[in-house]
PDB file of N, CA and C in Angstrom:
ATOM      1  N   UNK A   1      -0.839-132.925  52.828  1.00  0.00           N
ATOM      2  CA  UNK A   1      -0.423-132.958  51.443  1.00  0.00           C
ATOM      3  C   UNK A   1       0.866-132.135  51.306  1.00  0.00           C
ATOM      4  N   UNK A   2       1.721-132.743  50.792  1.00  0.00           N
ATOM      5  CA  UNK A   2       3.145-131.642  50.142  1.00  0.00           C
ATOM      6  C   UNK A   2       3.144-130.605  49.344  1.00  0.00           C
ATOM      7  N   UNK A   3       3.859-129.784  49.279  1.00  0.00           N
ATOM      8  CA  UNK A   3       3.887-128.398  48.718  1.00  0.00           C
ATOM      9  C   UNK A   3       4.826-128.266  47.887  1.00  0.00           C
ATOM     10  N   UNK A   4       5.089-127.970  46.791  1.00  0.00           N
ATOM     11  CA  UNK A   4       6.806-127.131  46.117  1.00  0.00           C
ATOM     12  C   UNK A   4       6.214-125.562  46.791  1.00  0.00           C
ATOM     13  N   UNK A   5       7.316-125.253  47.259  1.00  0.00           N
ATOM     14  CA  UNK A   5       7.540-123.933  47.938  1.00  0.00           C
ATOM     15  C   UNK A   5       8.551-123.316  47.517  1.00  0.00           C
ATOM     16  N   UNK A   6       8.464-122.559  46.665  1.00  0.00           N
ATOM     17  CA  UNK A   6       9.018-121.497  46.197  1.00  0.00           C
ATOM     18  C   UNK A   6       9.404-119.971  46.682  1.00  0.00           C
ATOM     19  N   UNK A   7      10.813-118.974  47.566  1.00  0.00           N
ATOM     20  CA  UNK A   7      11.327-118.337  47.789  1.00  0.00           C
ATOM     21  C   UNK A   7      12.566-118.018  47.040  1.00  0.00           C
ATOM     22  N   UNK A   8      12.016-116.519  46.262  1.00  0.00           N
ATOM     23  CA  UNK A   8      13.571-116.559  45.798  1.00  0.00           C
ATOM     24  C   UNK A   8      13.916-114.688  45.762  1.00  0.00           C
ATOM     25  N   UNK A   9      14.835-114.270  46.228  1.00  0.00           N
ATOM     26  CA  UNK A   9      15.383-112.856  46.638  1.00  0.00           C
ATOM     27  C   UNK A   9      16.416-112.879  45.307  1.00  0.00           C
ATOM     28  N   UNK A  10      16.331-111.870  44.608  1.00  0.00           N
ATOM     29  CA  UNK A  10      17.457-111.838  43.635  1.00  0.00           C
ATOM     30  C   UNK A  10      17.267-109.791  44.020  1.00  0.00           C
ATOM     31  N   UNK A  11      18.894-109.689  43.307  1.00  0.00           N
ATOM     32  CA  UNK A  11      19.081-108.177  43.520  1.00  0.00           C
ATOM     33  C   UNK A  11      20.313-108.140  42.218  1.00  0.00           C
ATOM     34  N   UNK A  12      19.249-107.000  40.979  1.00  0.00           N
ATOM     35  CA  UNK A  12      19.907-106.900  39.886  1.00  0.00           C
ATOM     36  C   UNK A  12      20.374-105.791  39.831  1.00  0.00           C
ATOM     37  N   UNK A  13      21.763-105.266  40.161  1.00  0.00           N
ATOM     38  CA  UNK A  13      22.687-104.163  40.115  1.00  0.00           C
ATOM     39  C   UNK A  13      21.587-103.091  38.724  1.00  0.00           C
ATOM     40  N   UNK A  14      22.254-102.096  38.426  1.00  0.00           N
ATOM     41  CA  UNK A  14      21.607-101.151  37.830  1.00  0.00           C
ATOM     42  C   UNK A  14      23.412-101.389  36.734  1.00  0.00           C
ATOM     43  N   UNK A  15      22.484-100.948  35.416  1.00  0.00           N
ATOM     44  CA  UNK A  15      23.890-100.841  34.514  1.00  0.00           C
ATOM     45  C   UNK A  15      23.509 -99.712  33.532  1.00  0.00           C
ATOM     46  N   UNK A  16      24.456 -98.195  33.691  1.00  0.00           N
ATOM     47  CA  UNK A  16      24.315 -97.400  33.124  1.00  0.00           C
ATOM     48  C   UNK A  16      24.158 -97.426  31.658  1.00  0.00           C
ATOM     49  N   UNK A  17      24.352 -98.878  31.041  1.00  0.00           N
ATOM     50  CA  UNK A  17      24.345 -98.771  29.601  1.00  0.00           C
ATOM     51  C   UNK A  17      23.305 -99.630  29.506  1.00  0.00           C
ATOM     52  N   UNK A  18      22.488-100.252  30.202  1.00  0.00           N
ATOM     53  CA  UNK A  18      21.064-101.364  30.528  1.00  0.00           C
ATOM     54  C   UNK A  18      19.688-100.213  29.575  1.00  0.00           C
ATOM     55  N   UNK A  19      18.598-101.244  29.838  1.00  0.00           N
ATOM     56  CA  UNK A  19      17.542-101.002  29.508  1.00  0.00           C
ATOM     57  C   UNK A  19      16.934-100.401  30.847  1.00  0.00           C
ATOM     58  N   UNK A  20      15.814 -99.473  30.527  1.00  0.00           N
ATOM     59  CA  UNK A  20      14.981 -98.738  31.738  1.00  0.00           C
ATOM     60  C   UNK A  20      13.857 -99.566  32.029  1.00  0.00           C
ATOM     61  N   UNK A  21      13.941-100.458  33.605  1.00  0.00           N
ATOM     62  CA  UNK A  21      13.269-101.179  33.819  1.00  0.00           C
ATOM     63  C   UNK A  21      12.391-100.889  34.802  1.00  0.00           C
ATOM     64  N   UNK A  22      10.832-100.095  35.490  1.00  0.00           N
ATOM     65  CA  UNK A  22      10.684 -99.780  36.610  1.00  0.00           C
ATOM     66  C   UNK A  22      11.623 -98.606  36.957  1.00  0.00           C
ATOM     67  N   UNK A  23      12.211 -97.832  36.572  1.00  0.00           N
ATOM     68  CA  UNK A  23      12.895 -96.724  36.947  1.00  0.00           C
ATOM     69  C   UNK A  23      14.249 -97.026  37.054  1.00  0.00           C
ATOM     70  N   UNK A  24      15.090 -98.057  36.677  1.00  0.00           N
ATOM     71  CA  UNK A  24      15.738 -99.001  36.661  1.00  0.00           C
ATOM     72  C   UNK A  24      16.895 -99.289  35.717  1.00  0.00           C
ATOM     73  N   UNK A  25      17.820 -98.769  35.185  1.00  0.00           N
ATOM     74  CA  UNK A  25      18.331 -99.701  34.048  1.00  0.00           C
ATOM     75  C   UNK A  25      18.961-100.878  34.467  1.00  0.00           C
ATOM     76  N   UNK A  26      18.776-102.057  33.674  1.00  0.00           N
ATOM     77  CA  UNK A  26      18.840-103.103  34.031  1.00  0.00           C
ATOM     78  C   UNK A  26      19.759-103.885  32.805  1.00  0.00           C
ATOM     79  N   UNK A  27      20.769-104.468  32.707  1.00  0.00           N
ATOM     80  CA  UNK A  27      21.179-105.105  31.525  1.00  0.00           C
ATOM     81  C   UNK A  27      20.294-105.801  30.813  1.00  0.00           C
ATOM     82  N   UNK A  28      20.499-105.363  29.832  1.00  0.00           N
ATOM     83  CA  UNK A  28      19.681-105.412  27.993  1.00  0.00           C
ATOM     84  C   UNK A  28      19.456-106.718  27.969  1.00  0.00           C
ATOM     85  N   UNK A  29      20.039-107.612  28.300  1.00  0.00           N
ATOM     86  CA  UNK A  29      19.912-109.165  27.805  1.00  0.00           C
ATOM     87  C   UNK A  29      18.423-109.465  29.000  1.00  0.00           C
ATOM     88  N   UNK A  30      18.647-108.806  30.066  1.00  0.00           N
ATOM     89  CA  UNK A  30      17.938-109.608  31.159  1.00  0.00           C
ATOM     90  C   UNK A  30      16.541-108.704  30.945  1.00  0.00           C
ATOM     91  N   UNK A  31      16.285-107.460  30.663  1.00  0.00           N
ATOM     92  CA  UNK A  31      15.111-106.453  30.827  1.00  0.00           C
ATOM     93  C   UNK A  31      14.405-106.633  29.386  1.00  0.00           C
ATOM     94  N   UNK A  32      14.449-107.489  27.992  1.00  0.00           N
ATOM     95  CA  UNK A  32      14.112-108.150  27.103  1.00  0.00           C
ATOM     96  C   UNK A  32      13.263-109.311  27.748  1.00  0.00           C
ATOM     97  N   UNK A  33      14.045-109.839  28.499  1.00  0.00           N
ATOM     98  CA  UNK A  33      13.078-110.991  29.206  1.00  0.00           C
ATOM     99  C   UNK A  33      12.133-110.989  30.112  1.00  0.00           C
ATOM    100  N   UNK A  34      12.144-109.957  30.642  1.00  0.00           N
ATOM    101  CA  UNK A  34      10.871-109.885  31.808  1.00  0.00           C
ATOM    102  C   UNK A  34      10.090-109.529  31.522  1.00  0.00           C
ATOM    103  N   UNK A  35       9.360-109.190  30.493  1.00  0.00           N
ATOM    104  CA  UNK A  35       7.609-109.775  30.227  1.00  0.00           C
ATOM    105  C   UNK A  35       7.108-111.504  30.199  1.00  0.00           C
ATOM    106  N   UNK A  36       8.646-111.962  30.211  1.00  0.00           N
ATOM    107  CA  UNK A  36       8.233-113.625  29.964  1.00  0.00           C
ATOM    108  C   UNK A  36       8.603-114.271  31.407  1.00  0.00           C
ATOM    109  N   UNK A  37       9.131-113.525  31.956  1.00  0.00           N
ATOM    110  CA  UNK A  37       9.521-113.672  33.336  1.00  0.00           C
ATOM    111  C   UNK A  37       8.552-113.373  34.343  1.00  0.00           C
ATOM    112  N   UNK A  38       7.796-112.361  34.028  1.00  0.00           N
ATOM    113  CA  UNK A  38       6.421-111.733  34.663  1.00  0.00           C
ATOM    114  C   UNK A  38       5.531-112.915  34.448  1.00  0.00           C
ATOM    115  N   UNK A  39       5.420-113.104  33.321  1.00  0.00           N
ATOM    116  CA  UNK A  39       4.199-113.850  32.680  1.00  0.00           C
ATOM    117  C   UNK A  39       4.941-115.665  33.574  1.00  0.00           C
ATOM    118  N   UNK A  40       6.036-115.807  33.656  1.00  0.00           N
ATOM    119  CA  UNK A  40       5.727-117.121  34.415  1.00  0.00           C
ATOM    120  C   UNK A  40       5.746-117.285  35.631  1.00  0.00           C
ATOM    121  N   UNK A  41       5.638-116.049  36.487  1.00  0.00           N
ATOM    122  CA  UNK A  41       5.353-116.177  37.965  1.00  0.00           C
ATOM    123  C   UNK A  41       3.828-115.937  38.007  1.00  0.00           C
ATOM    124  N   UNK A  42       3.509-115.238  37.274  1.00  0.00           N
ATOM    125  CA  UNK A  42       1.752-115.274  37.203  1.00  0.00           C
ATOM    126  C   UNK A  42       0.970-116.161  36.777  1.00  0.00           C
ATOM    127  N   UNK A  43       2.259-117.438  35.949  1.00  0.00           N
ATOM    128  CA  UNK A  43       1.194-118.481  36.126  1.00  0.00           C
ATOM    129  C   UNK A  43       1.263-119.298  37.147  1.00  0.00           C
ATOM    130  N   UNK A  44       2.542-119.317  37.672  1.00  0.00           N
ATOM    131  CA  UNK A  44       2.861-120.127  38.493  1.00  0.00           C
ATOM    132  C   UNK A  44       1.728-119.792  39.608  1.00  0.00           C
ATOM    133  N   UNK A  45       1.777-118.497  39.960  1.00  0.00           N
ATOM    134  CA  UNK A  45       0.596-118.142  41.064  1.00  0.00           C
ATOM    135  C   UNK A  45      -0.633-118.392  40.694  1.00  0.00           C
ATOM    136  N   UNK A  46      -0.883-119.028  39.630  1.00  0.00           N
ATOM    137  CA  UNK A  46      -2.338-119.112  39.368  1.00  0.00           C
ATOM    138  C   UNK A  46      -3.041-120.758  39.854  1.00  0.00           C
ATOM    139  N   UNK A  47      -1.795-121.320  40.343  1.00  0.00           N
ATOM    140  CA  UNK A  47      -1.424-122.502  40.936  1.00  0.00           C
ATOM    141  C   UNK A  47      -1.396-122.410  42.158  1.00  0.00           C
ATOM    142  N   UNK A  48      -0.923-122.023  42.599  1.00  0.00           N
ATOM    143  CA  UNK A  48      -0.718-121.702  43.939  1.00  0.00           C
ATOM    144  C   UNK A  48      -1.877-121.449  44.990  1.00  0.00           C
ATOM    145  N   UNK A  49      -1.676-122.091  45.900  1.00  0.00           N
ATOM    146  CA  UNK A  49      -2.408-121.828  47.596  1.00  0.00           C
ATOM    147  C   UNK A  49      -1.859-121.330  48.639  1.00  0.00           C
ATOM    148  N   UNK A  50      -2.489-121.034  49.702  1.00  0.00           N
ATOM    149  CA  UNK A  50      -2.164-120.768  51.203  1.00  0.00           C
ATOM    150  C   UNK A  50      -2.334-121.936  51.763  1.00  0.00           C
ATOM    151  N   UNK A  51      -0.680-121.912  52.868  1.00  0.00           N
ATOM    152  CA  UNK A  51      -0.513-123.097  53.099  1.00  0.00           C
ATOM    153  C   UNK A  51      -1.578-123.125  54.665  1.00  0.00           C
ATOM    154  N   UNK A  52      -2.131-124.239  54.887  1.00  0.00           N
ATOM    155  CA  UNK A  52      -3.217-124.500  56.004  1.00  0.00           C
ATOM    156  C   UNK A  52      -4.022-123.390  56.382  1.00  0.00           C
ATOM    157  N   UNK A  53      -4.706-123.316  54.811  1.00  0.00           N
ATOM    158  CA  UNK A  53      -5.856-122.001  54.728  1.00  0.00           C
ATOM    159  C   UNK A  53      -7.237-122.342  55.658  1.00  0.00           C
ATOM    160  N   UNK A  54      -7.805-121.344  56.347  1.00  0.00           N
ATOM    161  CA  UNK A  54      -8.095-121.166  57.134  1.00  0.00           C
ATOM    162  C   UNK A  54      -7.968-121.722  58.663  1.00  0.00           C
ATOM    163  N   UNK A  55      -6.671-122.128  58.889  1.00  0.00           N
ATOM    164  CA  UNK A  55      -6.509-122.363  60.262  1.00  0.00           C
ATOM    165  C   UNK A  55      -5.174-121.623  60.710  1.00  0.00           C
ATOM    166  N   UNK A  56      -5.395-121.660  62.055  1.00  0.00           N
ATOM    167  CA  UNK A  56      -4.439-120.617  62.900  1.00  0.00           C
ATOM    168  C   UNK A  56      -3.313-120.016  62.621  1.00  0.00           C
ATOM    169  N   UNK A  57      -2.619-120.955  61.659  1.00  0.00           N
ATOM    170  CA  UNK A  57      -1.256-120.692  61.369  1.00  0.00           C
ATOM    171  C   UNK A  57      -0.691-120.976  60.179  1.00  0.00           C
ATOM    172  N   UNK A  58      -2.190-120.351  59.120  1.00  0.00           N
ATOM    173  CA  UNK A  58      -2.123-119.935  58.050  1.00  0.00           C
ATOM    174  C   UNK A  58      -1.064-119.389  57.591  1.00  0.00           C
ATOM    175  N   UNK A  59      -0.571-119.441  56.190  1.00  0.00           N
ATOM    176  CA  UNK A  59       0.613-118.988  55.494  1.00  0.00           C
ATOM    177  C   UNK A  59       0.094-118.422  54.382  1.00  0.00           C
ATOM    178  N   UNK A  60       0.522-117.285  53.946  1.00  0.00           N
ATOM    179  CA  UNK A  60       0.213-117.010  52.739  1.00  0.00           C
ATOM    180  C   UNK A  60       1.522-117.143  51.987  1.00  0.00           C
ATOM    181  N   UNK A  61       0.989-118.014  51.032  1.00  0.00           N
ATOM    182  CA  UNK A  61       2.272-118.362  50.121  1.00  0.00           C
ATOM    183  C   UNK A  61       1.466-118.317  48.491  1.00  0.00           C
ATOM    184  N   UNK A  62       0.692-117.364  48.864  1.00  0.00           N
ATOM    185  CA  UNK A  62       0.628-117.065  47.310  1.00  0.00           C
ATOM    186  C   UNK A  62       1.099-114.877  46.973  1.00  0.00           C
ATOM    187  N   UNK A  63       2.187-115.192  46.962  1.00  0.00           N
ATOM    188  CA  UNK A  63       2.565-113.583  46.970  1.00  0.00           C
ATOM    189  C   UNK A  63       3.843-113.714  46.104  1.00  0.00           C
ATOM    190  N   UNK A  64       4.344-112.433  45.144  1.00  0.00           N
ATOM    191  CA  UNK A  64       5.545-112.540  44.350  1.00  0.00           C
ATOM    192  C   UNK A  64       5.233-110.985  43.973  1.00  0.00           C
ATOM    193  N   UNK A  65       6.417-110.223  44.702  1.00  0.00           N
ATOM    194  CA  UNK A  65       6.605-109.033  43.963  1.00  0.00           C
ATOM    195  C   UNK A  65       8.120-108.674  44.297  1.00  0.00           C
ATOM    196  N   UNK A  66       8.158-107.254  43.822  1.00  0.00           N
ATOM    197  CA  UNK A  66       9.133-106.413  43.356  1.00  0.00           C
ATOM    198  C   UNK A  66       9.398-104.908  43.832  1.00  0.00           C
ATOM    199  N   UNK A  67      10.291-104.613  44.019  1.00  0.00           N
ATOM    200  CA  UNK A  67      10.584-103.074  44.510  1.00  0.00           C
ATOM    201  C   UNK A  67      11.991-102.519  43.949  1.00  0.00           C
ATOM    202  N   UNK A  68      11.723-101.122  43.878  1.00  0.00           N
ATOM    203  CA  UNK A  68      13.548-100.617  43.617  1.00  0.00           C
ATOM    204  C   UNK A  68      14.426-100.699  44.776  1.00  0.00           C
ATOM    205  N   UNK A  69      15.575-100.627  44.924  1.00  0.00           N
ATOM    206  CA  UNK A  69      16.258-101.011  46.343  1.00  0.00           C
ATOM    207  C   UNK A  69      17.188 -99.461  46.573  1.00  0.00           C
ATOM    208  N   UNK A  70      17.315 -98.821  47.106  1.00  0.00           N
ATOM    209  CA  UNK A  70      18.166 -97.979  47.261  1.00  0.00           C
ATOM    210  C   UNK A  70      19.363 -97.589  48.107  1.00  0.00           C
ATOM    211  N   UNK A  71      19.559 -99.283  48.640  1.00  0.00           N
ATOM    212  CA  UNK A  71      20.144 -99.324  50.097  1.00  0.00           C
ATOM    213  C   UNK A  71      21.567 -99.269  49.431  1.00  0.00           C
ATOM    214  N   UNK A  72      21.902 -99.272  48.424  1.00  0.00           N
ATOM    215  CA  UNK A  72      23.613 -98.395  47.945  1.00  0.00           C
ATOM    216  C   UNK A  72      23.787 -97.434  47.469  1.00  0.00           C
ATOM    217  N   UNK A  73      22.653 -96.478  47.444  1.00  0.00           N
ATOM    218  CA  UNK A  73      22.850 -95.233  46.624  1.00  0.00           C
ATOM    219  C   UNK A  73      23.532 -94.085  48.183  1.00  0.00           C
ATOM    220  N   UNK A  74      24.159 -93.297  47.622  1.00  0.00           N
ATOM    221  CA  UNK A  74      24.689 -92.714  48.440  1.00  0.00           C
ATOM    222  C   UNK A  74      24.482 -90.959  48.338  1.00  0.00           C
ATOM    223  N   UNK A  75      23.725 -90.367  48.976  1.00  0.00           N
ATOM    224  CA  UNK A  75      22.794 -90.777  50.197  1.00  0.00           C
ATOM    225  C   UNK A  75      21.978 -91.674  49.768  1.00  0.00           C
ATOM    226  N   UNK A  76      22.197 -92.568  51.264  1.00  0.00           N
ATOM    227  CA  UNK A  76      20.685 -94.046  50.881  1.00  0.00           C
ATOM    228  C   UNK A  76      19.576 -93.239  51.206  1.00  0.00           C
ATOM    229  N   UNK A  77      18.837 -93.637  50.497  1.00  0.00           N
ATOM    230  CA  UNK A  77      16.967 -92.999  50.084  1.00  0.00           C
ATOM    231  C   UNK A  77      16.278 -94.337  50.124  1.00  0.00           C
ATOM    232  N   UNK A  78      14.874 -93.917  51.042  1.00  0.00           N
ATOM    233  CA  UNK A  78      14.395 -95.160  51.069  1.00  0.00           C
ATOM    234  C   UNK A  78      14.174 -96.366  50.170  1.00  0.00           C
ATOM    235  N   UNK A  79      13.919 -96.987  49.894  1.00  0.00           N
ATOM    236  CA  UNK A  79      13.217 -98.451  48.938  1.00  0.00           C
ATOM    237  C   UNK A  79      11.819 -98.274  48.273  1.00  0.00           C
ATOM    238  N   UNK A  80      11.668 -98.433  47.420  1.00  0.00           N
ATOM    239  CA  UNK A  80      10.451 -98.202  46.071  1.00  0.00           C
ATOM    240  C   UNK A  80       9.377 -99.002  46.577  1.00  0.00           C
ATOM    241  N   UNK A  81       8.477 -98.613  46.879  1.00  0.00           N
ATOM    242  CA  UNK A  81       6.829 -99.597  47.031  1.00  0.00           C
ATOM    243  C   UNK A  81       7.099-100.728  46.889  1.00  0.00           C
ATOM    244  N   UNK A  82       6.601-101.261  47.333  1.00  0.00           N
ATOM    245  CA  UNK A  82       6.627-103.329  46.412  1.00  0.00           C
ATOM    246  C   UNK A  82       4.868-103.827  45.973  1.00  0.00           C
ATOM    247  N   UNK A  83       5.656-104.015  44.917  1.00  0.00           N
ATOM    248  CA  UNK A  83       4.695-104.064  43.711  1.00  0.00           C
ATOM    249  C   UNK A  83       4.079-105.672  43.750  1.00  0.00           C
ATOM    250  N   UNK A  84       2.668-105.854  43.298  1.00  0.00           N
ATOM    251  CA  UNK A  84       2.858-107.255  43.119  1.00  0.00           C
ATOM    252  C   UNK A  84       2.981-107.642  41.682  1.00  0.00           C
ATOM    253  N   UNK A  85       3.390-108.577  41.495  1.00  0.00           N
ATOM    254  CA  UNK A  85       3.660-109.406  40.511  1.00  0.00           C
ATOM    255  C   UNK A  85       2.615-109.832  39.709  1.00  0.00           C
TER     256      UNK A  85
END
């Protein structure tokens, strides 16, 4: 059976005049939206399977989270937990 398979990496700069998102400021237009943004990957996962569940070479493709990134702060400091979604 076919799958929509969904992967997606986004990396939202920090904006000193943004909203506090996760420890985060994040531009105002975009950190307004992510309770509705949250809310449609959680449904989407509520859809979602593992691809050729229980055999050898199982996939888990039901996963979607989030972390702070710190790999430009200077000194770089590690990366924030990853959270699930």
């Amino acid at each position: 059976m076919a799958n929509l398979k969904f992967e997606l990496s986004l990396s939202i700069p920090e904006d000193p005049a943004g909203t506090l998102i996760a420890g985060v400021k994040i531009p105002t237009a975009l950190a307004d939206r992510i309770p509705a943004i949250r809310n449609t990957i959680r449904y989407l996962k509520s859809y979602a399977r593992k691809i050729n569940e229980g055999k050898p070479n199982e996939e888990m493709a039901v996963r979607a989270q989030f972390h702070v990134c710190y790999h430009d702060e200077v000194p770089s400091k590690p990366c924030g937990d990853w959270q699930e979604i």
